[in-house]
Protein backbone atom coordinates (compact mmCIF):
# COMPACT_ATOMS: atom_id res chain seq x y z
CA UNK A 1 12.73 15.36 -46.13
CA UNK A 2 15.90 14.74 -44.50
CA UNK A 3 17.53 12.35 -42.64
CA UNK A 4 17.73 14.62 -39.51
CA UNK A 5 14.28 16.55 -39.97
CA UNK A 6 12.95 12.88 -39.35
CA UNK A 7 14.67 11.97 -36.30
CA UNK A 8 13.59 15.82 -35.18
CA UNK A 9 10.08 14.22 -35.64
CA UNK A 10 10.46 10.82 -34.27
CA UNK A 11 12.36 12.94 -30.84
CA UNK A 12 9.24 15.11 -30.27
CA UNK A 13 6.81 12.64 -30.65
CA UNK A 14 8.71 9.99 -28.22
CA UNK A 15 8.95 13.03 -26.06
CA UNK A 16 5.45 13.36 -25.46
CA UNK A 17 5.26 9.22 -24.92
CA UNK A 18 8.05 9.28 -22.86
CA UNK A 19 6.00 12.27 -20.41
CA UNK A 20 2.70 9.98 -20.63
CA UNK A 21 5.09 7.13 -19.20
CA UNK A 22 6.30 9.64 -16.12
CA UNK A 23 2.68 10.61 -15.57
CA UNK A 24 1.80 7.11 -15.23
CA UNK A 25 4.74 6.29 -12.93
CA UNK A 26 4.05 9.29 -11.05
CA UNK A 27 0.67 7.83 -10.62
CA UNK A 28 1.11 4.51 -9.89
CA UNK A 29 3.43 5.83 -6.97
CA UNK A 30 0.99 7.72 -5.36
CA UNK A 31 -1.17 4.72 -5.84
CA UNK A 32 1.39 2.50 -3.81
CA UNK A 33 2.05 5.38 -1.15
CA UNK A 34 -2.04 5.08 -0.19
CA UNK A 35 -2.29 1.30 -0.76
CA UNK A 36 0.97 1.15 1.73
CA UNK A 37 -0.50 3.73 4.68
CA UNK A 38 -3.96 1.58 4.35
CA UNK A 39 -1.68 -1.17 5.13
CA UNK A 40 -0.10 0.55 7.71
CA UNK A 41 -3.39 1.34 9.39
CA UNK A 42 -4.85 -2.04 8.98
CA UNK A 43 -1.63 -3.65 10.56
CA UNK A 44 -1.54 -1.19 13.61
CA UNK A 45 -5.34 -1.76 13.92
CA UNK A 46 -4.35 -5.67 14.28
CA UNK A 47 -1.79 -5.42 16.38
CA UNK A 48 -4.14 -3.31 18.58
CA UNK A 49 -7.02 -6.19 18.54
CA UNK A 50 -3.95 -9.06 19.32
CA UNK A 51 -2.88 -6.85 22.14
CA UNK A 52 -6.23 -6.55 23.76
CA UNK A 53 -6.92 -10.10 23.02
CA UNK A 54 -3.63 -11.01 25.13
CA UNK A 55 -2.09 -7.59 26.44
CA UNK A 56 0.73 -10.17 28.41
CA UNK A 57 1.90 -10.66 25.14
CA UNK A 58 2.92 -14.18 25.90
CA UNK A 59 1.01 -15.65 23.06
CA UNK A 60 2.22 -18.54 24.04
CA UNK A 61 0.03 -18.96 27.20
CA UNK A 62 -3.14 -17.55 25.05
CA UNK A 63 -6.14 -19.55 23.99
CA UNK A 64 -8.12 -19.73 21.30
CA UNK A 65 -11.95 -18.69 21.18
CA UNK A 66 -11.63 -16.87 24.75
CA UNK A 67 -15.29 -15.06 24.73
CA UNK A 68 -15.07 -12.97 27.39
CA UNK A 69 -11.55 -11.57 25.84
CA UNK A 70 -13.02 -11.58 22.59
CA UNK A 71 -16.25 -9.40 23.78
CA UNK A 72 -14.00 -6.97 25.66
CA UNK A 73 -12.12 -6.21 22.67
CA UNK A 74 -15.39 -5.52 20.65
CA UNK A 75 -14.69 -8.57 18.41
CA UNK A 76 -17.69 -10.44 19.14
């Protein structure tokens, strides 16, 4: 065998690795484009709750463990 049939070999077969590797990218992308829109959603949902626990948005003049704001937001 030759010298150039081999590295004909050794090319096809790290072809086919090298398109398992893409797949897997390709996968692990979508992955991290759902795990990022669930973190999307859970952050808007948040800022939701904090602006119905204080819609002034002066956090500064909010307090802490307010029950009635807490039970008209649905949190308790």
């Amino acid at each position: 065998m030759s010298i150039g049939r081999i590295m004909e070999l050794y090319q096809f077969a790290w072809m086919f690795e090298s398109h398992a590797q893409q797949r897997l990218a390709w996968d692990d992308a979508a992955d991290a484009r759902f795990a990022r829109m669930r973190a999307e959603q859970e952050a808007s949902r948040q800022l939701q709750m904090m602006l119905e626990a204080n819609p002034s948005g002066s956090l500064g003049h909010a307090t802490l463990d307010d029950e009635d704001v807490l039970k008209d937001s649905g949190l308790l």
